[in-house]
C-alpha atoms as a PDB file:
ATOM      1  CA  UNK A   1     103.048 -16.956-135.871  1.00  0.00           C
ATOM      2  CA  UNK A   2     104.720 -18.561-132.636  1.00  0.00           C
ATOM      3  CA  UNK A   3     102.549 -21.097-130.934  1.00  0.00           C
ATOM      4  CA  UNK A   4      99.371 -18.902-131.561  1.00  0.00           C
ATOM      5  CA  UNK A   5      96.463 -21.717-131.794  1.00  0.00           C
ATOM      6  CA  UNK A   6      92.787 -20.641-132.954  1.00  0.00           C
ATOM      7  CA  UNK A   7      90.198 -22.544-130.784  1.00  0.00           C
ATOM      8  CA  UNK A   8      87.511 -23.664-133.256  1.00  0.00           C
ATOM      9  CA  UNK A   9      85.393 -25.552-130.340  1.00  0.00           C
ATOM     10  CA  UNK A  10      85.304 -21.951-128.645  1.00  0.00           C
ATOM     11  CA  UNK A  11      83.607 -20.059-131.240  1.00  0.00           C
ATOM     12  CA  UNK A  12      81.435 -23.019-132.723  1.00  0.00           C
ATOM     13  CA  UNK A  13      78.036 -20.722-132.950  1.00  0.00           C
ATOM     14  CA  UNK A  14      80.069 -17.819-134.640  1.00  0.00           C
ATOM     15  CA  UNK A  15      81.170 -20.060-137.470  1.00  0.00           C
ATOM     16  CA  UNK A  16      78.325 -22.140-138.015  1.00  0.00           C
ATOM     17  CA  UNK A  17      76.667 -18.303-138.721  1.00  0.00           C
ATOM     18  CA  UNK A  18      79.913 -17.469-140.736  1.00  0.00           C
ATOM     19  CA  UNK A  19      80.901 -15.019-138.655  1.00  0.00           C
ATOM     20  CA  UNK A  20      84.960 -14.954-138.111  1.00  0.00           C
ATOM     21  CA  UNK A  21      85.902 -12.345-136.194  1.00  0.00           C
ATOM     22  CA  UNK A  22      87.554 -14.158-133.602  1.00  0.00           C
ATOM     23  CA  UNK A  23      90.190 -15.061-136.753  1.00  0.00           C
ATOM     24  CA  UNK A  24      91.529 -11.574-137.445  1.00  0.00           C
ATOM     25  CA  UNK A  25      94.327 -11.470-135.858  1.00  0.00           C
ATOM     26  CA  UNK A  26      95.687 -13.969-138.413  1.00  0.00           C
ATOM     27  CA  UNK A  27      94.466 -11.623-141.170  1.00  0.00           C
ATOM     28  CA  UNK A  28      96.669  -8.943-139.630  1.00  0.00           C
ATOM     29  CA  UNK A  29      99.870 -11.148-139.093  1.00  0.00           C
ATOM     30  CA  UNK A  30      99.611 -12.744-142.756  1.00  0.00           C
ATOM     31  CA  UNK A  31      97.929 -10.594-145.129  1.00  0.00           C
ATOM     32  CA  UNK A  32     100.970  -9.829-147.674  1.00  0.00           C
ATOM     33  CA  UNK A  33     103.253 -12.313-149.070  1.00  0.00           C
ATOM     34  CA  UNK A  34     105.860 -10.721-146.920  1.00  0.00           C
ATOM     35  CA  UNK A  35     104.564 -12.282-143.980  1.00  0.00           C
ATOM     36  CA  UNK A  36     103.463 -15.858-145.366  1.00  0.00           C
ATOM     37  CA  UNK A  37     107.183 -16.106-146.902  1.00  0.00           C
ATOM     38  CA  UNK A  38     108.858 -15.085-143.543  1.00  0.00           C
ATOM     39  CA  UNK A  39     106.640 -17.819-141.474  1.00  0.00           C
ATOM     40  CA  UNK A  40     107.529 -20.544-144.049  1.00  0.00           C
ATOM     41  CA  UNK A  41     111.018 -19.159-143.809  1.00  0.00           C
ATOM     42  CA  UNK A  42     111.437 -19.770-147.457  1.00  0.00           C
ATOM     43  CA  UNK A  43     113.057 -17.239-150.279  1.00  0.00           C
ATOM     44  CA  UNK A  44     110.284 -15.167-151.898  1.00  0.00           C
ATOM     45  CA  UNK A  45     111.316 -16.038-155.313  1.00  0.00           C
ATOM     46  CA  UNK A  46     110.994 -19.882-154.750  1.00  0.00           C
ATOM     47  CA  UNK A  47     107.060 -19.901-155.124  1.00  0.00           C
ATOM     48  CA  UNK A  48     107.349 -17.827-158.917  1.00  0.00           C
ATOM     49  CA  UNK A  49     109.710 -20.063-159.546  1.00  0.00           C
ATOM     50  CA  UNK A  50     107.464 -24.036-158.974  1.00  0.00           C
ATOM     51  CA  UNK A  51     104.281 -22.050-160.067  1.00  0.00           C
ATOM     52  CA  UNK A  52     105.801 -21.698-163.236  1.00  0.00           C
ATOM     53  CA  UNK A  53     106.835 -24.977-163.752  1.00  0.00           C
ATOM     54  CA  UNK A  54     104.374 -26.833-161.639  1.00  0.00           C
ATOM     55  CA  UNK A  55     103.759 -29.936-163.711  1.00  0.00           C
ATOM     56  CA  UNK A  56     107.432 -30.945-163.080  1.00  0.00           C
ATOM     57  CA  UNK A  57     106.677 -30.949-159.129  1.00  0.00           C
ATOM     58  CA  UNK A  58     104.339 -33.546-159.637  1.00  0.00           C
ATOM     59  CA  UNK A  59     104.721 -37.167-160.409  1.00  0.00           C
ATOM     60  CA  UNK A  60     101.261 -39.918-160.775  1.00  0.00           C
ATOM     61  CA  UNK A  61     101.564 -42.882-158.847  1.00  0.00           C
ATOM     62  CA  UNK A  62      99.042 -45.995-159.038  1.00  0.00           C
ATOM     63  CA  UNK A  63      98.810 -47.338-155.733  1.00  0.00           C
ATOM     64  CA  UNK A  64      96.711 -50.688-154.663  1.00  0.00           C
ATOM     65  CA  UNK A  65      93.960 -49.484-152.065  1.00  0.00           C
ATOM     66  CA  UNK A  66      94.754 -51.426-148.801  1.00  0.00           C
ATOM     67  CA  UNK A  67      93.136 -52.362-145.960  1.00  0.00           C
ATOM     68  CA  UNK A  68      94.721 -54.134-142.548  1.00  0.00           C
ATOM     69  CA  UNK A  69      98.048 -54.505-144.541  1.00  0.00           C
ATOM     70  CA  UNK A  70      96.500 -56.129-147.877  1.00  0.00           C
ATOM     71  CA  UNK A  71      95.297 -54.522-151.139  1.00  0.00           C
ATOM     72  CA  UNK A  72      91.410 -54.239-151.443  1.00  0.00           C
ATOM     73  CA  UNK A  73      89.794 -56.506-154.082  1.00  0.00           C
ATOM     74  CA  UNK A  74      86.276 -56.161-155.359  1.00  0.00           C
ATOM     75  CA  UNK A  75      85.050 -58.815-157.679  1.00  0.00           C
ATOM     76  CA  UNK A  76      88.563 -60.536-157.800  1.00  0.00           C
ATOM     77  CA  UNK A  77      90.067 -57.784-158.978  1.00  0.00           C
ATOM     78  CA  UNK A  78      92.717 -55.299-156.992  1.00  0.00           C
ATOM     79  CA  UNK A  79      91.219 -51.536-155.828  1.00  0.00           C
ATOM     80  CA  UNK A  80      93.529 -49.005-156.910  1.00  0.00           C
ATOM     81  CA  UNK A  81      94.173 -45.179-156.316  1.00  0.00           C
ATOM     82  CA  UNK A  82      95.852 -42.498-157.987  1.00  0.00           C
ATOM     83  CA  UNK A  83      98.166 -40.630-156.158  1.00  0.00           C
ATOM     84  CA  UNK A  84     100.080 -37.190-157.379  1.00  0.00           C
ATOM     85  CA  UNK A  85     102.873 -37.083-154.783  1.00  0.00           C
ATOM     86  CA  UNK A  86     104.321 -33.506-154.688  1.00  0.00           C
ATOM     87  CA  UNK A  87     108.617 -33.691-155.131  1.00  0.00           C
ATOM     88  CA  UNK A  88     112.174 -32.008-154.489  1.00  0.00           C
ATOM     89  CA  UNK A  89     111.643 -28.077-153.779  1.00  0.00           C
ATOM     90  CA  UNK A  90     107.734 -28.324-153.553  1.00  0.00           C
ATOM     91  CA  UNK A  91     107.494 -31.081-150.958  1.00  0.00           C
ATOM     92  CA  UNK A  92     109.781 -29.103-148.664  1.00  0.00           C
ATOM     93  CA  UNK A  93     107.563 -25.814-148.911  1.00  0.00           C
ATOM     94  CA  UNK A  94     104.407 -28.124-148.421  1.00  0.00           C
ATOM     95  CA  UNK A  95     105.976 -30.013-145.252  1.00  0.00           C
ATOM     96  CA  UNK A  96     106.357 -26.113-144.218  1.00  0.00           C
ATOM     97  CA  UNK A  97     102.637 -24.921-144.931  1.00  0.00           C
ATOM     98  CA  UNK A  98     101.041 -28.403-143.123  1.00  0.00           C
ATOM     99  CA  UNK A  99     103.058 -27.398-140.104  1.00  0.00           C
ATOM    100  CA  UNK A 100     101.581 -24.065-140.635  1.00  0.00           C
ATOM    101  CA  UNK A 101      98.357 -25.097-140.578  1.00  0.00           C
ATOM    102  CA  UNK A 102      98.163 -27.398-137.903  1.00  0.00           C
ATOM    103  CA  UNK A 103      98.420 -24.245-135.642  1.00  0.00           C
ATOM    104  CA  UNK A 104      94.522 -23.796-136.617  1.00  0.00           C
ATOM    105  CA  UNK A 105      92.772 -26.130-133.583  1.00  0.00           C
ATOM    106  CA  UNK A 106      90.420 -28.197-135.066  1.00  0.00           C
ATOM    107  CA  UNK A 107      86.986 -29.124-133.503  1.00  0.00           C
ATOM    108  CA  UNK A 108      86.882 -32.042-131.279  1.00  0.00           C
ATOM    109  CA  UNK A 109      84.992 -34.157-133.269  1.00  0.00           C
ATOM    110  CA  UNK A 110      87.857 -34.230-135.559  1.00  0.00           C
ATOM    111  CA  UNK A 111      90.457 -37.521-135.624  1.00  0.00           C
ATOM    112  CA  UNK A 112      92.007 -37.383-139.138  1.00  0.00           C
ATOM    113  CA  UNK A 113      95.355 -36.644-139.507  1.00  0.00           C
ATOM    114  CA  UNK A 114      95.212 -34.685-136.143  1.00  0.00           C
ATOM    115  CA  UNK A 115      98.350 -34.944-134.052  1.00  0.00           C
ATOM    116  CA  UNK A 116      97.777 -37.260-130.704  1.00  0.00           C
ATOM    117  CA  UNK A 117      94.496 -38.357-132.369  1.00  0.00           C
ATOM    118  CA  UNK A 118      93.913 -41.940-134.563  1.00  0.00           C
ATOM    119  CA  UNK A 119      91.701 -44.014-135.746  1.00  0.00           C
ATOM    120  CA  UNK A 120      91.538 -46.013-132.600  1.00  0.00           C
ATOM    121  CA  UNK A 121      90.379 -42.813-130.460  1.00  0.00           C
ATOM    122  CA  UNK A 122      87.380 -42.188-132.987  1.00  0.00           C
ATOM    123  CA  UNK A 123      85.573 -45.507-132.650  1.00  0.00           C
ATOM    124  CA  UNK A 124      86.256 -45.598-129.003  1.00  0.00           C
ATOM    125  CA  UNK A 125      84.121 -42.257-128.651  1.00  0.00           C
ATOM    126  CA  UNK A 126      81.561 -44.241-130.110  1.00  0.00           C
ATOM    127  CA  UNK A 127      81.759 -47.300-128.043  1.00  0.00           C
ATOM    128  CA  UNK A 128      78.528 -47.905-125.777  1.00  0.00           C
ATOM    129  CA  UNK A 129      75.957 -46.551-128.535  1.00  0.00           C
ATOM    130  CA  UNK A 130      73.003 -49.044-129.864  1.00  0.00           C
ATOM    131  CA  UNK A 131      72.679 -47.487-133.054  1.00  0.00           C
ATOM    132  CA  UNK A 132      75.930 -46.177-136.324  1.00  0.00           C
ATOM    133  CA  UNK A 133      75.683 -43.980-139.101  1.00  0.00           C
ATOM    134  CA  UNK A 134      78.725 -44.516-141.215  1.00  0.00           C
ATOM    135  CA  UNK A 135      79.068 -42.491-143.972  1.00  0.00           C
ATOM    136  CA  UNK A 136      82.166 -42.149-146.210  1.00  0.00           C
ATOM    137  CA  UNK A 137      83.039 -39.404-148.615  1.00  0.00           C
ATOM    138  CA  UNK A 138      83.367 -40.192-152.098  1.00  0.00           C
ATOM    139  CA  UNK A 139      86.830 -39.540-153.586  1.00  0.00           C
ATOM    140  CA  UNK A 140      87.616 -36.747-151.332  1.00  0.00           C
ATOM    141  CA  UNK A 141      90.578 -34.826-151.751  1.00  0.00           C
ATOM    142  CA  UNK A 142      89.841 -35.017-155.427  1.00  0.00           C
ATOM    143  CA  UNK A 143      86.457 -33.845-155.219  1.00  0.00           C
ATOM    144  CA  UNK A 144      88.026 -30.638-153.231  1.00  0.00           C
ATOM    145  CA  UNK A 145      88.334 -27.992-155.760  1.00  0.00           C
ATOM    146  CA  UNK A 146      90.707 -25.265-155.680  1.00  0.00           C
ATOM    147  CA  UNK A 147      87.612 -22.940-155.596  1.00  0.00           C
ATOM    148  CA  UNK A 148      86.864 -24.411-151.898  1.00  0.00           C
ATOM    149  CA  UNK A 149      90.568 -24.025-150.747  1.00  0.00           C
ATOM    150  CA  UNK A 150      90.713 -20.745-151.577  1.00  0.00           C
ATOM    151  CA  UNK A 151      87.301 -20.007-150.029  1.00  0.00           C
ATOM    152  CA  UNK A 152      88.113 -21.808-147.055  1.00  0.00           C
ATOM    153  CA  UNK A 153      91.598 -19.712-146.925  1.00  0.00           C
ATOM    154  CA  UNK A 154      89.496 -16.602-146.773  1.00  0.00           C
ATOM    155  CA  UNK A 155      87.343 -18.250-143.881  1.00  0.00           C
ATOM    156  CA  UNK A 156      90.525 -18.968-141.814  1.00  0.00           C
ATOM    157  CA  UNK A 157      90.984 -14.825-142.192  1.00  0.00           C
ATOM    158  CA  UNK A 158      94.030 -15.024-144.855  1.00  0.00           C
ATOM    159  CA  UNK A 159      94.071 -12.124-146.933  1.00  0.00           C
ATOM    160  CA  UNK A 160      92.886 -12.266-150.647  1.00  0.00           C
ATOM    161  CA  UNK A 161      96.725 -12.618-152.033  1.00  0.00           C
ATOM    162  CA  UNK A 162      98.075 -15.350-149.302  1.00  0.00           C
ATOM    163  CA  UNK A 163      95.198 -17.474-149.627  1.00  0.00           C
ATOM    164  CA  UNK A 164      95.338 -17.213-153.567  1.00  0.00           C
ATOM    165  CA  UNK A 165      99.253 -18.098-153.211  1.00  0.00           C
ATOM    166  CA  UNK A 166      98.064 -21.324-150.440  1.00  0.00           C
ATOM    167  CA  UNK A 167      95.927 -22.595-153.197  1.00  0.00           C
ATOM    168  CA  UNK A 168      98.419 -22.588-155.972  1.00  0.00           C
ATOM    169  CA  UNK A 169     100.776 -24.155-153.469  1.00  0.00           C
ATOM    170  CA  UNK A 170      98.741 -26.693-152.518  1.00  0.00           C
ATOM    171  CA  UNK A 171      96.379 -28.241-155.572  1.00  0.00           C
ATOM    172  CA  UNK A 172      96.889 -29.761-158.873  1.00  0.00           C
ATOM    173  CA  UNK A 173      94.936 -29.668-161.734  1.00  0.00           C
ATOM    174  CA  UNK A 174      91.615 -28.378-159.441  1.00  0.00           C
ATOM    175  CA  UNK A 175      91.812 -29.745-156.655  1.00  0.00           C
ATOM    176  CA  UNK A 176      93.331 -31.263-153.611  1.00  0.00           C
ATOM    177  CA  UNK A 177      95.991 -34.103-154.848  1.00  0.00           C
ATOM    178  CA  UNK A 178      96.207 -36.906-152.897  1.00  0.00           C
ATOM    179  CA  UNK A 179      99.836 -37.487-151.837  1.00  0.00           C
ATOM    180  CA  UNK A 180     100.835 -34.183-151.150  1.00  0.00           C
ATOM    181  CA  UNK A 181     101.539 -33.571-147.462  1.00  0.00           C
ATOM    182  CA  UNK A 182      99.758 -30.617-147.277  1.00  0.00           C
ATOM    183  CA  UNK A 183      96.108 -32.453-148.427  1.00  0.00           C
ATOM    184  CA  UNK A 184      94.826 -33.863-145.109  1.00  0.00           C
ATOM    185  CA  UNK A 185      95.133 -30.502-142.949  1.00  0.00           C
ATOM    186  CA  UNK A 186      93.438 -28.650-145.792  1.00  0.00           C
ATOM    187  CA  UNK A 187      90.398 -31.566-146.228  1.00  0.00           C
ATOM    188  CA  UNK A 188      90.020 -31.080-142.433  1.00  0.00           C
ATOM    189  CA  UNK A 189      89.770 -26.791-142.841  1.00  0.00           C
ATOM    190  CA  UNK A 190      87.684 -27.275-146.018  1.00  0.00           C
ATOM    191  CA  UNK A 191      85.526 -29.258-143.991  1.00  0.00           C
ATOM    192  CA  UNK A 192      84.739 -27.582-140.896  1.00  0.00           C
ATOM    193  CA  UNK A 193      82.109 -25.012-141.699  1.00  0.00           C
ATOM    194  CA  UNK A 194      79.643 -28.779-142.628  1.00  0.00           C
ATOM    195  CA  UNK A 195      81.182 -30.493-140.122  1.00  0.00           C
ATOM    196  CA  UNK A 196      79.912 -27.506-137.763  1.00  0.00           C
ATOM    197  CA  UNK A 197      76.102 -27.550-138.995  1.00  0.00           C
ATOM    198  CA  UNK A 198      76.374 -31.614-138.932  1.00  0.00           C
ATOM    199  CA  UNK A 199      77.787 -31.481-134.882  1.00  0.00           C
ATOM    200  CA  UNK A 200      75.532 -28.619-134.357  1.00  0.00           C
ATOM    201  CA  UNK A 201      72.263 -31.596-135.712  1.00  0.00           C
ATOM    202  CA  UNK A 202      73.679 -34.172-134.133  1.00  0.00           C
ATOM    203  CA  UNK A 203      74.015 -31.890-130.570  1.00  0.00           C
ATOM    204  CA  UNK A 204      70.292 -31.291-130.491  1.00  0.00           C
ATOM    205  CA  UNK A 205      69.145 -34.795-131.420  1.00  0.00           C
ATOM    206  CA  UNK A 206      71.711 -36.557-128.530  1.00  0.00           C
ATOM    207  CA  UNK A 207      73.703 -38.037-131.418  1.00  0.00           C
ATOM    208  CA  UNK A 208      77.668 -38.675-130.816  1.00  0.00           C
ATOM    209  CA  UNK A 209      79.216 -37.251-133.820  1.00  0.00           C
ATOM    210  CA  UNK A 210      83.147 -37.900-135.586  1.00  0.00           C
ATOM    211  CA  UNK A 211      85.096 -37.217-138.152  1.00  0.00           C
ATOM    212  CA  UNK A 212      88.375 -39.588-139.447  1.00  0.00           C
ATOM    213  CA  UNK A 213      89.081 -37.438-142.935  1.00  0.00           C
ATOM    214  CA  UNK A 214      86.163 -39.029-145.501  1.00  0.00           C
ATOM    215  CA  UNK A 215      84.687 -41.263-142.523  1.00  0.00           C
ATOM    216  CA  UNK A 216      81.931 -39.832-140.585  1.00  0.00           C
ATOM    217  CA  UNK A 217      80.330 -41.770-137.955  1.00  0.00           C
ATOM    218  CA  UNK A 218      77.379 -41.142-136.106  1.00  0.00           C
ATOM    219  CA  UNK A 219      75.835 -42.488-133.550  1.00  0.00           C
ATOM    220  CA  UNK A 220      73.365 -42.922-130.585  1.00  0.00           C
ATOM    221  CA  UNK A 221      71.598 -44.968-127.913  1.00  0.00           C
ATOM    222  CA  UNK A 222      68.727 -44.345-129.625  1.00  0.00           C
ATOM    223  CA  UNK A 223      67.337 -45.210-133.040  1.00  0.00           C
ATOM    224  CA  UNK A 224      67.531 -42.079-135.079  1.00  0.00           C
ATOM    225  CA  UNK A 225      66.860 -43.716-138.652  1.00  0.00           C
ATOM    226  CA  UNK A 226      64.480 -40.984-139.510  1.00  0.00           C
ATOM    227  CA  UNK A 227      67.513 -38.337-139.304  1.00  0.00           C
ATOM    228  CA  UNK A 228      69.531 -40.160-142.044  1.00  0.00           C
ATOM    229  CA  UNK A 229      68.004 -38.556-144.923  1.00  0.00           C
ATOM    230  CA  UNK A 230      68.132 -34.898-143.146  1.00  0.00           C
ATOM    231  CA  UNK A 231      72.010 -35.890-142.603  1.00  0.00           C
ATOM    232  CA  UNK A 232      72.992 -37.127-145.766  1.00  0.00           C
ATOM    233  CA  UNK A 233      71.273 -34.070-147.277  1.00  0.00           C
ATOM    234  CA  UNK A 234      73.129 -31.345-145.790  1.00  0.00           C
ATOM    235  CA  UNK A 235      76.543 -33.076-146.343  1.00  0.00           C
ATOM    236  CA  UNK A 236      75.550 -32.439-150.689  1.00  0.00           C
ATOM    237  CA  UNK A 237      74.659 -29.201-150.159  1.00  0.00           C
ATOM    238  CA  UNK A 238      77.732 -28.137-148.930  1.00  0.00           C
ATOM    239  CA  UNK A 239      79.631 -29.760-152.034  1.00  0.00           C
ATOM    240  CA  UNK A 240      80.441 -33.115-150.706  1.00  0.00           C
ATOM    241  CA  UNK A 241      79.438 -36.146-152.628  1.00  0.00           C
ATOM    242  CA  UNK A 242      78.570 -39.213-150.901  1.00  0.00           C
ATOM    243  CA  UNK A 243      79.838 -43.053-151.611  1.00  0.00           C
ATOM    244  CA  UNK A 244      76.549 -44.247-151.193  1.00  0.00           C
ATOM    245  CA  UNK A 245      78.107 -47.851-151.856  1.00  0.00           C
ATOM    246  CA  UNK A 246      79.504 -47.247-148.099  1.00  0.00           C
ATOM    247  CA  UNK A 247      76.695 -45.570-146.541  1.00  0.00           C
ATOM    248  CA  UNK A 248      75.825 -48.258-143.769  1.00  0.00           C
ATOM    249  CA  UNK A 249      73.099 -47.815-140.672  1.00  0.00           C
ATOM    250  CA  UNK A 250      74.036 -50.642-137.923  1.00  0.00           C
ATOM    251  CA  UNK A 251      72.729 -51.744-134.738  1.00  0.00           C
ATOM    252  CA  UNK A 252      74.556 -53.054-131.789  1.00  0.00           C
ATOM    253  CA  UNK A 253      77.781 -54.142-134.081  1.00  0.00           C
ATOM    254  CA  UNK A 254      79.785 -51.460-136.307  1.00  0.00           C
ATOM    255  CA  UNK A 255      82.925 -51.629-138.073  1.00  0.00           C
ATOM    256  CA  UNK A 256      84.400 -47.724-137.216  1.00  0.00           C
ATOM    257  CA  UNK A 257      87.411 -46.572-138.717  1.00  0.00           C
ATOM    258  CA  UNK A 258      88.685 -50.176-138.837  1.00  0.00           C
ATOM    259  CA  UNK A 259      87.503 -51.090-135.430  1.00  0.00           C
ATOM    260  CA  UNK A 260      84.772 -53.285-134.747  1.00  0.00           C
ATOM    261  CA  UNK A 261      82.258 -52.391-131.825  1.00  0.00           C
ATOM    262  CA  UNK A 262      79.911 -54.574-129.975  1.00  0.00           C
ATOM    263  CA  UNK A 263      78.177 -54.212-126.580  1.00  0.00           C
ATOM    264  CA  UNK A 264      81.314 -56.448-125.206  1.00  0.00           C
ATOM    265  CA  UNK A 265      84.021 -54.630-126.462  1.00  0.00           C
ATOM    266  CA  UNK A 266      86.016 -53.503-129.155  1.00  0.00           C
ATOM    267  CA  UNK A 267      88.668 -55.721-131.703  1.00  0.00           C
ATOM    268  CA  UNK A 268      89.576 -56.469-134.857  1.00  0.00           C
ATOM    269  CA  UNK A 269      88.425 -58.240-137.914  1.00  0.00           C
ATOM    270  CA  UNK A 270      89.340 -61.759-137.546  1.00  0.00           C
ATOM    271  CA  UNK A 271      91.954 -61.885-140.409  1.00  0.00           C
ATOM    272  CA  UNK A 272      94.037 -59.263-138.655  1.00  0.00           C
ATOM    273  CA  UNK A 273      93.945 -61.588-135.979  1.00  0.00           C
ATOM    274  CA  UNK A 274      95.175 -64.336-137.439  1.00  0.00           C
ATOM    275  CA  UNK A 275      97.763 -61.980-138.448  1.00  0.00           C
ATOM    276  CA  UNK A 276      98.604 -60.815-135.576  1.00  0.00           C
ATOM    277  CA  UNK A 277     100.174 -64.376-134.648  1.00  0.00           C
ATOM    278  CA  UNK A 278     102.702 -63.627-137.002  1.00  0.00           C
ATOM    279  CA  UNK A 279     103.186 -59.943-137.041  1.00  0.00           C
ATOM    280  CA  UNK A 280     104.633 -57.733-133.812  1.00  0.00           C
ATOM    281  CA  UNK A 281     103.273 -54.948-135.347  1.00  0.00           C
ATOM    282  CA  UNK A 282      99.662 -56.521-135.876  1.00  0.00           C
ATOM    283  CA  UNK A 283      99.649 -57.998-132.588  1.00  0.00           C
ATOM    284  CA  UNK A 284     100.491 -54.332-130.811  1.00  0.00           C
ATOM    285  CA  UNK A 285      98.237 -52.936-132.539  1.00  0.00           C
ATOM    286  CA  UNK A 286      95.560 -55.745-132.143  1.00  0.00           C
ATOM    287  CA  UNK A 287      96.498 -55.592-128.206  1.00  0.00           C
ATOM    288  CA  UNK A 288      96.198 -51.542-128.221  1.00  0.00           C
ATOM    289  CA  UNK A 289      92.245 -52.061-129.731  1.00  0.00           C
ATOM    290  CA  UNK A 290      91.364 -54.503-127.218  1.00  0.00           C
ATOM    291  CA  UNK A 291      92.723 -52.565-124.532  1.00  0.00           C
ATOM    292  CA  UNK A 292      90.872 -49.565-125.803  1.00  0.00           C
ATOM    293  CA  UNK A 293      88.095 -51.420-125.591  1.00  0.00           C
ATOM    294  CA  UNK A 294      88.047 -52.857-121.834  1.00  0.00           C
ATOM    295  CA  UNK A 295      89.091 -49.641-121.067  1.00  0.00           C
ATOM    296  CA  UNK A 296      85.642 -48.051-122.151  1.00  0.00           C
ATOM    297  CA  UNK A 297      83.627 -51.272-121.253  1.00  0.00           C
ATOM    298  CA  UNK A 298      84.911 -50.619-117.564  1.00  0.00           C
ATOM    299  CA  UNK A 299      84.032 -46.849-117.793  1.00  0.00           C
ATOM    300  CA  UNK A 300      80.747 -47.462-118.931  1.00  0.00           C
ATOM    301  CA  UNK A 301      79.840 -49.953-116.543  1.00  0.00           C
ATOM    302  CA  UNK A 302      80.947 -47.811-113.497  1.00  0.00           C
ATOM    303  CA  UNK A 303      78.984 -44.716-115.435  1.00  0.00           C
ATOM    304  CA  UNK A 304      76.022 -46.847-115.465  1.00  0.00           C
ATOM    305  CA  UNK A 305      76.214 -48.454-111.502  1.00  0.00           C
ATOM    306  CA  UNK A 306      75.702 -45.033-110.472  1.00  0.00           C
END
């Protein structure tokens, strides 16, 4: 494929109304298993060969959830996840199809997992707003079924046989498993077509609109509570389920991706600061969000002195 890029942001009408034509050329360059085998540069008996054995490619790993370098507790008790990291031969071809993929140019909204994007980028886009939508996605690269990889293949213009060989290379037991390498760039292409209809909402109602993998933040100088249930409603019926546990509407002060906001600024929560008096690491990165934020403070300001 070379360094051939598809520009999402420049056909953002034609795929809100499912129309791909501006993708075709991929169809033509991979449509066989020829042609997906030669840009992975792997041997075209490898695939048979995991597919057949797949379980063994796969190992479960319980994993504390963390947050700012400490596992999550609720009620006293330690958050955990389940992870089914992908191993030896499979790994390698899935390191191969994520670079692959990351050829496909995401919208801007998007921050997840995107290459010279993170998590202190998306709240700073938000930074200067009154009111926050924060929405996170429940469980969801698990909730990502096979069905919706291999529709989303087909949306991307990959022929009927490369995007039903994608899928098997990609999920486990039905869906996307977390761990794999391969499972953020496909949560962000499975995701586009809502994230589309939600940027196209948020466009006409003057909302600022992001996406940081199962974060979604929205927001506005305006109060736009009456748009929440509108919002919420056409993330389910696009086969998303919500964590309504984490649904939060704020005013003036919003935790984003990790990063708090106020009308002064932006830092951290003030255990990470108290880390960050005995952590280099913390402290750069402590240093990098307060920077961030009296970078945007001074932008605003001289936006709003005109």
């Amino acid at each position: 494929m070379g360094d051939t890029t598809i520009n999402i942001d420049a056909f953002c009408e034609a795929c809100v109304k499912q129309v791909v034509q501006p993708l075709i050329f991929i169809t033509v360059m991979v449509s066989t298993y020829r042609h997906l085998f030669y840009s992975l540069k792997i041997d075209k008996n490898e695939p048979k060969a995991i597919l057949a054995d797949l379980n063994n490619y796969y190992y479960h790993n319980r994993k504390a959830k963390m947050k700012f370098g400490r596992p999550q507790e609720q009620n006293g008790e330690i958050k955990y996840r389940d992870l089914y990291p992908s191993i030896h031969e499979l790994k390698t071809i899935q390191k191969k199809i994520n670079v692959f993929l990351q050829k496909i140019q995401l919208p801007d909204y998007v921050y997840g997992s995107v290459k010279g994007r993170n998590n202190i980028m998306n709240a700073e886009v938000h930074f200067g707003n009154k009111y926050f939508l924060l929405v996170d996605l429940k469980n969801y690269f698990t909730k990502i079924s096979h069905h919706q990889v291999f529709d989303t293949f087909l949306y991307f213009g990959f022929s009927h046989d490369v995007a039903r060989m994608l899928t098997q290379l990609t999920t486990y037991n039905g869906c996307l498993p977390q761990g794999a390498p391969t499972s953020p760039v496909i949560a962000n292409l499975v995701f586009v077509k809502t994230g589309l209809k939600l940027f196209d909402k948020a466009q006409l109602n003057n909302l600022t609109f992001t996406t940081y993998l199962d974060d979604l933040t929205f927001s506005s100088r305006n109060d736009f509570k009456e748009l929440i249930p509108e919002i919420l409603q056409e993330i389910k019926s696009n086969r998303f389920f919500l964590n309504y546990n984490k649904i939060r509407y704020r005013k003036d002060f919003a935790e984003v991706t990790g990063v708090l906001l106020s009308p002064k600024g932006m830092t951290v929560e003030s255990d990470m600061q108290e880390r960050s008096k005995e952590s280099r690491a913390t402290k750069n990165y402590t240093d990098r969000v307060k920077a961030s934020g009296q970078a945007a403070l001074k932008k605003l300001n001289s936006q709003r002195s005109r």
